[in-house]
PDB file of N, CA and C in Angstrom:
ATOM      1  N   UNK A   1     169.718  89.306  44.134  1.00  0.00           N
ATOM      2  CA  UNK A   1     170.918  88.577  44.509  1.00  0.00           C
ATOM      3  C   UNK A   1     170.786  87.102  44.145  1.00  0.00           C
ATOM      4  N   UNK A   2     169.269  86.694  44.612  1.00  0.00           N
ATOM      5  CA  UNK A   2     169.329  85.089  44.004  1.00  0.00           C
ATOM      6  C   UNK A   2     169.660  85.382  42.613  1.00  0.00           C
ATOM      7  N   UNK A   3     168.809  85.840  41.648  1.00  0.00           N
ATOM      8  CA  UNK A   3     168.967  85.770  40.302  1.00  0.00           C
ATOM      9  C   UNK A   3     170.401  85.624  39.896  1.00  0.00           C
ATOM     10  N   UNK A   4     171.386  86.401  40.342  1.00  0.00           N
ATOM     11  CA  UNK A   4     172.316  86.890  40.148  1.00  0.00           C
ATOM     12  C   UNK A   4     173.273  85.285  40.243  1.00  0.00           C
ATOM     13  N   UNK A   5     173.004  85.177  41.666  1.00  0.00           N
ATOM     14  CA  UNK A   5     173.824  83.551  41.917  1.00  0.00           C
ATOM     15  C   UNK A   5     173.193  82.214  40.697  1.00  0.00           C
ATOM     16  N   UNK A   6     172.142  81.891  40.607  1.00  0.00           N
ATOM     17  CA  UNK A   6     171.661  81.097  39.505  1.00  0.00           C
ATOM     18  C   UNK A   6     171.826  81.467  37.953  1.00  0.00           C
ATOM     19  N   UNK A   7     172.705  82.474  37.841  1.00  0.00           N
ATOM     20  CA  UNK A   7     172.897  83.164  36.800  1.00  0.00           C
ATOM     21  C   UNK A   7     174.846  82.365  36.245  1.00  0.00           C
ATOM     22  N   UNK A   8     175.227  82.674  37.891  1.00  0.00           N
ATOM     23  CA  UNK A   8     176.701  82.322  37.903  1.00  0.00           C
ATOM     24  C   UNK A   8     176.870  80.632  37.976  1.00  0.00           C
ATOM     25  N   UNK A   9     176.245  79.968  38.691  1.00  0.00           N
ATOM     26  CA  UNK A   9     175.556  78.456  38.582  1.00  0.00           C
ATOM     27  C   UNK A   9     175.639  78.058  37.783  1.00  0.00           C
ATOM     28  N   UNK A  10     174.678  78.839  36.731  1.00  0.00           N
ATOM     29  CA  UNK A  10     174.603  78.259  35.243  1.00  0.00           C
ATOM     30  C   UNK A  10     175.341  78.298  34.336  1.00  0.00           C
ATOM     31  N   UNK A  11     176.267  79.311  34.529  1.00  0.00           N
ATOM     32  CA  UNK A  11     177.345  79.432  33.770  1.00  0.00           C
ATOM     33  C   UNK A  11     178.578  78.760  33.872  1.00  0.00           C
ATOM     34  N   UNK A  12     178.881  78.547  35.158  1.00  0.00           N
ATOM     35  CA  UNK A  12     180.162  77.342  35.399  1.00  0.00           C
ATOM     36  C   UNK A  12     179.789  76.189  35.454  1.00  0.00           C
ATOM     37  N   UNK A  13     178.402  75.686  35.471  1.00  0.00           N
ATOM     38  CA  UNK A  13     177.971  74.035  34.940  1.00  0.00           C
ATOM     39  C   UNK A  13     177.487  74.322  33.607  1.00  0.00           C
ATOM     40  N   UNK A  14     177.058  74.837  32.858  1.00  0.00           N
ATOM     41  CA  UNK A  14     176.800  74.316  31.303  1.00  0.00           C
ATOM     42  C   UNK A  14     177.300  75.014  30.428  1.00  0.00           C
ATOM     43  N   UNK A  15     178.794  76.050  30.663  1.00  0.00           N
ATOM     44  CA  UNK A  15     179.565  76.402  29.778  1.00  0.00           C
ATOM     45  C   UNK A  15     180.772  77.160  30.317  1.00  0.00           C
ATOM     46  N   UNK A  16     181.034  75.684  31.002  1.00  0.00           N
ATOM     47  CA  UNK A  16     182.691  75.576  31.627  1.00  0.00           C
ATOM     48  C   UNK A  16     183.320  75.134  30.025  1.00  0.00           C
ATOM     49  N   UNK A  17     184.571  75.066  30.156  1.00  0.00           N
ATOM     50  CA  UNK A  17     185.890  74.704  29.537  1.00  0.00           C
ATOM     51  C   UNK A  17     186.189  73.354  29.573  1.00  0.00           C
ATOM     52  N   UNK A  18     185.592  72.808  31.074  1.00  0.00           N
ATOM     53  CA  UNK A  18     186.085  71.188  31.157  1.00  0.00           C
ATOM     54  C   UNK A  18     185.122  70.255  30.331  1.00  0.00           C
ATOM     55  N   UNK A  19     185.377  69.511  29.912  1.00  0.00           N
ATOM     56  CA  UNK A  19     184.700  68.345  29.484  1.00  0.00           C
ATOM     57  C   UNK A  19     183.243  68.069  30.344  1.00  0.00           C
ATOM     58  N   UNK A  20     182.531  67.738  29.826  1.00  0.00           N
ATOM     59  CA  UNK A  20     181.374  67.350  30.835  1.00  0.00           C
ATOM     60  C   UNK A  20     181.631  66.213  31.890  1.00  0.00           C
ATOM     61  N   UNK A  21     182.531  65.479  31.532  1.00  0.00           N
ATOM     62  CA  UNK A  21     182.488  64.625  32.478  1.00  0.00           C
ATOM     63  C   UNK A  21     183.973  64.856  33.216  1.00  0.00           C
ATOM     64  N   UNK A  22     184.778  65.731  33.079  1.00  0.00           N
ATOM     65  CA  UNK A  22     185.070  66.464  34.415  1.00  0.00           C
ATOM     66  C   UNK A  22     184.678  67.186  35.329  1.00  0.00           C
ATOM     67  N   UNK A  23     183.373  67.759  34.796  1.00  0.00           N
ATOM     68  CA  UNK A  23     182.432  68.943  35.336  1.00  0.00           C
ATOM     69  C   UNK A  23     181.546  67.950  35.917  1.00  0.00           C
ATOM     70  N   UNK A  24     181.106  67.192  35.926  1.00  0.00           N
ATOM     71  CA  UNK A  24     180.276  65.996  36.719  1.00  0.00           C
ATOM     72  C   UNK A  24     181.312  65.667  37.825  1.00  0.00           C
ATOM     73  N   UNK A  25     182.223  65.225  37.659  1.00  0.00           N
ATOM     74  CA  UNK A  25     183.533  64.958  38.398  1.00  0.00           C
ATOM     75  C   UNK A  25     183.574  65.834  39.754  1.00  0.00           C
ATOM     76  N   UNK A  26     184.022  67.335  39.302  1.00  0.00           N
ATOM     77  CA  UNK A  26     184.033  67.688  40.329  1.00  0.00           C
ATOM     78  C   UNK A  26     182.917  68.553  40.972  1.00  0.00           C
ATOM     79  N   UNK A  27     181.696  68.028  40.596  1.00  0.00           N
ATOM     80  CA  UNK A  27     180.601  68.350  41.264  1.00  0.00           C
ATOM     81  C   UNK A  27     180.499  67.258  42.435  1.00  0.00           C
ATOM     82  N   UNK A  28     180.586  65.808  41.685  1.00  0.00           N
ATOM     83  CA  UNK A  28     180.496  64.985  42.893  1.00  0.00           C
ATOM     84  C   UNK A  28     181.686  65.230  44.277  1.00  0.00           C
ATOM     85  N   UNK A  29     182.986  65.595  43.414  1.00  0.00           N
ATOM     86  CA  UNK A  29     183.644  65.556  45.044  1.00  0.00           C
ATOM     87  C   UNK A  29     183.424  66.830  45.634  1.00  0.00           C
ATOM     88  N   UNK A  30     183.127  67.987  45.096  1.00  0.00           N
ATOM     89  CA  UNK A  30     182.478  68.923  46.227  1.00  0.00           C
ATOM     90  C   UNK A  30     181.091  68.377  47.001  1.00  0.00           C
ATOM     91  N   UNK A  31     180.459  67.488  46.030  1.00  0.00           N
ATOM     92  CA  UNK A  31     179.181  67.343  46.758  1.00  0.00           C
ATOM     93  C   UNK A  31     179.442  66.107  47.979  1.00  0.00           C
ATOM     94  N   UNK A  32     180.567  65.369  47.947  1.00  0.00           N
ATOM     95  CA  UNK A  32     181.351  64.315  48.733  1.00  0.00           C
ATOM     96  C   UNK A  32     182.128  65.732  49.719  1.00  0.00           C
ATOM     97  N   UNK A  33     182.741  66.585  49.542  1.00  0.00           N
ATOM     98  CA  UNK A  33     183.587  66.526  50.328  1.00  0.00           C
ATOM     99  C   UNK A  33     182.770  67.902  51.231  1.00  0.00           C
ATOM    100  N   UNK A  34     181.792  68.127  50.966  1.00  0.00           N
ATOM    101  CA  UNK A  34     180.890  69.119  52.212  1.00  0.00           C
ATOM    102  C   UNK A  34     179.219  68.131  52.380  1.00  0.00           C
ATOM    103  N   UNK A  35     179.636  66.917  52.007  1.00  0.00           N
ATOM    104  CA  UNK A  35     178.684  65.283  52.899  1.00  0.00           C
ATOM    105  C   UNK A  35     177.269  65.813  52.181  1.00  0.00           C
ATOM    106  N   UNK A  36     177.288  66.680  51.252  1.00  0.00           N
ATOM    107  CA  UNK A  36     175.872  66.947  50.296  1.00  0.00           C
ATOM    108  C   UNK A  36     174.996  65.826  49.584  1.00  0.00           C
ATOM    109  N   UNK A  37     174.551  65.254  50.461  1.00  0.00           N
ATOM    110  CA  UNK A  37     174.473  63.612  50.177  1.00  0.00           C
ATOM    111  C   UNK A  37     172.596  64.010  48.966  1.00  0.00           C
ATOM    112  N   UNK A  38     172.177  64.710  48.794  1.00  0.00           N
ATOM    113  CA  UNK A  38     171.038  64.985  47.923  1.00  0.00           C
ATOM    114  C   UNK A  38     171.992  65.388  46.297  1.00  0.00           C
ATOM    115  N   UNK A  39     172.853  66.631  46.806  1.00  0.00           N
ATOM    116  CA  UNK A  39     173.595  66.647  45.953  1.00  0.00           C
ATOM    117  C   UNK A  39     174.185  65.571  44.384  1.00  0.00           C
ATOM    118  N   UNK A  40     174.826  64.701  45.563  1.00  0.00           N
ATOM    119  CA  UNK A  40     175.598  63.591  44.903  1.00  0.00           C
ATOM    120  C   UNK A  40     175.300  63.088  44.229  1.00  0.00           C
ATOM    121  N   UNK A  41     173.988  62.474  45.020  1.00  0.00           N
ATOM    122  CA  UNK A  41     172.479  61.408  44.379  1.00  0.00           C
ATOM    123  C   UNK A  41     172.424  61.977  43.551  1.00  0.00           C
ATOM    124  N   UNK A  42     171.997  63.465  43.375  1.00  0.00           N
ATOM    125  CA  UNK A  42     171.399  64.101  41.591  1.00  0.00           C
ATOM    126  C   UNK A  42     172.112  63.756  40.484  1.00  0.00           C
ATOM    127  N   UNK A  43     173.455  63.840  40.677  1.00  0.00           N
ATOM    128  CA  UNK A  43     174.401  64.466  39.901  1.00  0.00           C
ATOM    129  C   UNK A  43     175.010  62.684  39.311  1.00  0.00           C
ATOM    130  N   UNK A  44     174.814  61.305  40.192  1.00  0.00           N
ATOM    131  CA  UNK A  44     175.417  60.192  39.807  1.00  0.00           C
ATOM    132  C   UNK A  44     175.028  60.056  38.487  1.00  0.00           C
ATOM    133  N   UNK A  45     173.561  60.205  38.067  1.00  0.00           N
ATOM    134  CA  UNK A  45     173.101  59.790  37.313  1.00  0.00           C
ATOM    135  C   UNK A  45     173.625  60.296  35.342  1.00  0.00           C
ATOM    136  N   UNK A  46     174.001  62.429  35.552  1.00  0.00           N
ATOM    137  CA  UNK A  46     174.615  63.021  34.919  1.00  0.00           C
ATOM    138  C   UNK A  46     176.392  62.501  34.358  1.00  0.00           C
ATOM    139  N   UNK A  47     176.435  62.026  35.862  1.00  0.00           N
ATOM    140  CA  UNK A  47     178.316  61.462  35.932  1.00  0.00           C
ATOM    141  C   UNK A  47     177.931  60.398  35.285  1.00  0.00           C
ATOM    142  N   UNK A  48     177.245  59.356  34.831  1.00  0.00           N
ATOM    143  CA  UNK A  48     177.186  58.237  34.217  1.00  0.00           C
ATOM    144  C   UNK A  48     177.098  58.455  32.540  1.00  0.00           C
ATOM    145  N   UNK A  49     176.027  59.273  32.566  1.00  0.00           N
ATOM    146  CA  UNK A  49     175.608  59.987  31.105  1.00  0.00           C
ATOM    147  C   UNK A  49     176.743  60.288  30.397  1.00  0.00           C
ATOM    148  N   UNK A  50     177.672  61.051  31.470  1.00  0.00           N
ATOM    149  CA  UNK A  50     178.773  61.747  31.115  1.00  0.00           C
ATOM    150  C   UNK A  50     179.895  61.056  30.384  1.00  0.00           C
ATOM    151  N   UNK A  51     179.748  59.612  30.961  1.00  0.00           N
ATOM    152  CA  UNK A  51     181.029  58.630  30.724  1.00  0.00           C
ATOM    153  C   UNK A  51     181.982  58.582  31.995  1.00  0.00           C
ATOM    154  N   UNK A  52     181.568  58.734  32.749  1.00  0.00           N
ATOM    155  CA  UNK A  52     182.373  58.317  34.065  1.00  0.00           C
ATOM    156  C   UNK A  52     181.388  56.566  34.564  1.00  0.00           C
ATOM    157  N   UNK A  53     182.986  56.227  34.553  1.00  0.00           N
ATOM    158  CA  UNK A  53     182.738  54.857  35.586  1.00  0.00           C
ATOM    159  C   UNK A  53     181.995  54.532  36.328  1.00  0.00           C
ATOM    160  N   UNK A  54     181.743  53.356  36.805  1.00  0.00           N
ATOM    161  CA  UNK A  54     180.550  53.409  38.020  1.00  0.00           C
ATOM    162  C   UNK A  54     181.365  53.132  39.349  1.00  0.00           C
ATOM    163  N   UNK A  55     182.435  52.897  39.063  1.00  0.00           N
ATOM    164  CA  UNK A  55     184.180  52.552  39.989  1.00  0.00           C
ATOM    165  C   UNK A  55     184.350  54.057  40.184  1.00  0.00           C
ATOM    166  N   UNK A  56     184.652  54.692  39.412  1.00  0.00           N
ATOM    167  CA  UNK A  56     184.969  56.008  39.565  1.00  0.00           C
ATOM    168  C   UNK A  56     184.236  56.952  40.400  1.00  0.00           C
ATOM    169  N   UNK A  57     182.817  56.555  40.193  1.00  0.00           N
ATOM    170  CA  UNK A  57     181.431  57.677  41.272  1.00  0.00           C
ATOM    171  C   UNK A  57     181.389  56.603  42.534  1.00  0.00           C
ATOM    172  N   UNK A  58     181.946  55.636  42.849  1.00  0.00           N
ATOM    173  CA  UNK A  58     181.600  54.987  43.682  1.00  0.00           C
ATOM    174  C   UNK A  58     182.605  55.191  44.715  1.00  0.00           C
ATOM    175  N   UNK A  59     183.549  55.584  44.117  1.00  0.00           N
ATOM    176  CA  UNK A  59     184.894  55.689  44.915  1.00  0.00           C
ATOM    177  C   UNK A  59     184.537  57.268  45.537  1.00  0.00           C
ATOM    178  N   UNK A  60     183.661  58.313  45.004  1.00  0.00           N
ATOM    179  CA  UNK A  60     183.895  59.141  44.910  1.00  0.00           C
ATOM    180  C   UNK A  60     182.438  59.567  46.142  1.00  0.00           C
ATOM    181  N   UNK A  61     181.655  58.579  46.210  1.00  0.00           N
ATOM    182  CA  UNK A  61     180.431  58.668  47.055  1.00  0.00           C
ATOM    183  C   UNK A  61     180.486  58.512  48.643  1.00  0.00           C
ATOM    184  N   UNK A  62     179.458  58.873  49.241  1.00  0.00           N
ATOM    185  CA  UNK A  62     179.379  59.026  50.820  1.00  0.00           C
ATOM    186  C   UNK A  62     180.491  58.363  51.262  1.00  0.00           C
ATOM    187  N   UNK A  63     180.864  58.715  52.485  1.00  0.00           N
ATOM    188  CA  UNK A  63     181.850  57.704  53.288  1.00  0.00           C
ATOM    189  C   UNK A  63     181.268  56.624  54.192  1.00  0.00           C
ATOM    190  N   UNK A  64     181.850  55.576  54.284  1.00  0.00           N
ATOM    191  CA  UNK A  64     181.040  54.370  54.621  1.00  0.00           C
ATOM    192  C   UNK A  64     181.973  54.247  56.187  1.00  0.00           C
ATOM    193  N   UNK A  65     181.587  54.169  57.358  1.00  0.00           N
ATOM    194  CA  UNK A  65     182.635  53.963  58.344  1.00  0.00           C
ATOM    195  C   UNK A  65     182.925  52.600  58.614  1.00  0.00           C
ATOM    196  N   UNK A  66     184.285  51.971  58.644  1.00  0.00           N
ATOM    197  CA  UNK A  66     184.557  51.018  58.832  1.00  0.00           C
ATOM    198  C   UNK A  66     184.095  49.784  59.747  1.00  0.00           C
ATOM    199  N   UNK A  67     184.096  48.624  59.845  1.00  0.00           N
ATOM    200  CA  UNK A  67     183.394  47.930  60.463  1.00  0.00           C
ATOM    201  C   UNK A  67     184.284  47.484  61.376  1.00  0.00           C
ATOM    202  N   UNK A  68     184.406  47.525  62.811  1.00  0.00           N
ATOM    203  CA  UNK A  68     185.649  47.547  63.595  1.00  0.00           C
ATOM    204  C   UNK A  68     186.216  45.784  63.600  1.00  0.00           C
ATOM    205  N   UNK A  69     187.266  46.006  63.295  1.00  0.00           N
ATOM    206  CA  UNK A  69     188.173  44.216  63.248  1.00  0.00           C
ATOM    207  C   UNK A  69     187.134  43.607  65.289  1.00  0.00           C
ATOM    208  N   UNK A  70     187.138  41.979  64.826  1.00  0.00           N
ATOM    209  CA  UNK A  70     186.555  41.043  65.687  1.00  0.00           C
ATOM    210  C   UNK A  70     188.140  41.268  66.394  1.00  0.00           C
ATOM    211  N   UNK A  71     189.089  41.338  66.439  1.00  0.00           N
ATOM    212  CA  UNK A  71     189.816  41.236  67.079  1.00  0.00           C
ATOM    213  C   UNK A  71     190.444  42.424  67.959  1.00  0.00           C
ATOM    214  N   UNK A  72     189.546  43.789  67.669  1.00  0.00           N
ATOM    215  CA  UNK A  72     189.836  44.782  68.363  1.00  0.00           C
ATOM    216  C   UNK A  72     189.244  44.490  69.923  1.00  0.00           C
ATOM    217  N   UNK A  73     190.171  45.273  70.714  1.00  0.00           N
ATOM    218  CA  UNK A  73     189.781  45.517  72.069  1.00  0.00           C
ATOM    219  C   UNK A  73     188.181  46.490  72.499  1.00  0.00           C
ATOM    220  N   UNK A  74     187.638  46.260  73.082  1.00  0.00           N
ATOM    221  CA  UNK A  74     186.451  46.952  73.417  1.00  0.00           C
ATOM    222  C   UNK A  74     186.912  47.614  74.605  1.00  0.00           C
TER     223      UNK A  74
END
């Protein structure tokens, strides 16, 4: 069954249809949008190779939580 899954893995990352650097693309926002924060890290470096922005993977990386306004109520 592993074999089987690293079989299918390999086949929709290194001979998809999309461009490589859509396929970097949406590796990072699955790896953003289930917080796969090892994931992401791997893959910035591929998304760069690829020709994606550094605006573009940055926008696309961990979520940062806001820093609450000095003027909010406690």
């Amino acid at each position: 069954m592993g074999d089987q899954a690293q079989k299918l893995g390999a086949q929709l990352r290194f001979h998809s249809s999309l461009p490589n650097r859509l396929n970097e693309l949406a590796i990072l926002m699955t790896a953003r949008f289930w917080t796969a924060q090892y994931e992401w890290s791997a893959h910035r470096k591929n998304a760069l190779a690829a020709g994606l922005s550094p605006a573009v993977i940055d926008v696309s990386g961990p979520a940062k939580s806001p820093r609450p306004c000095s003027r909010m109520k406690k």
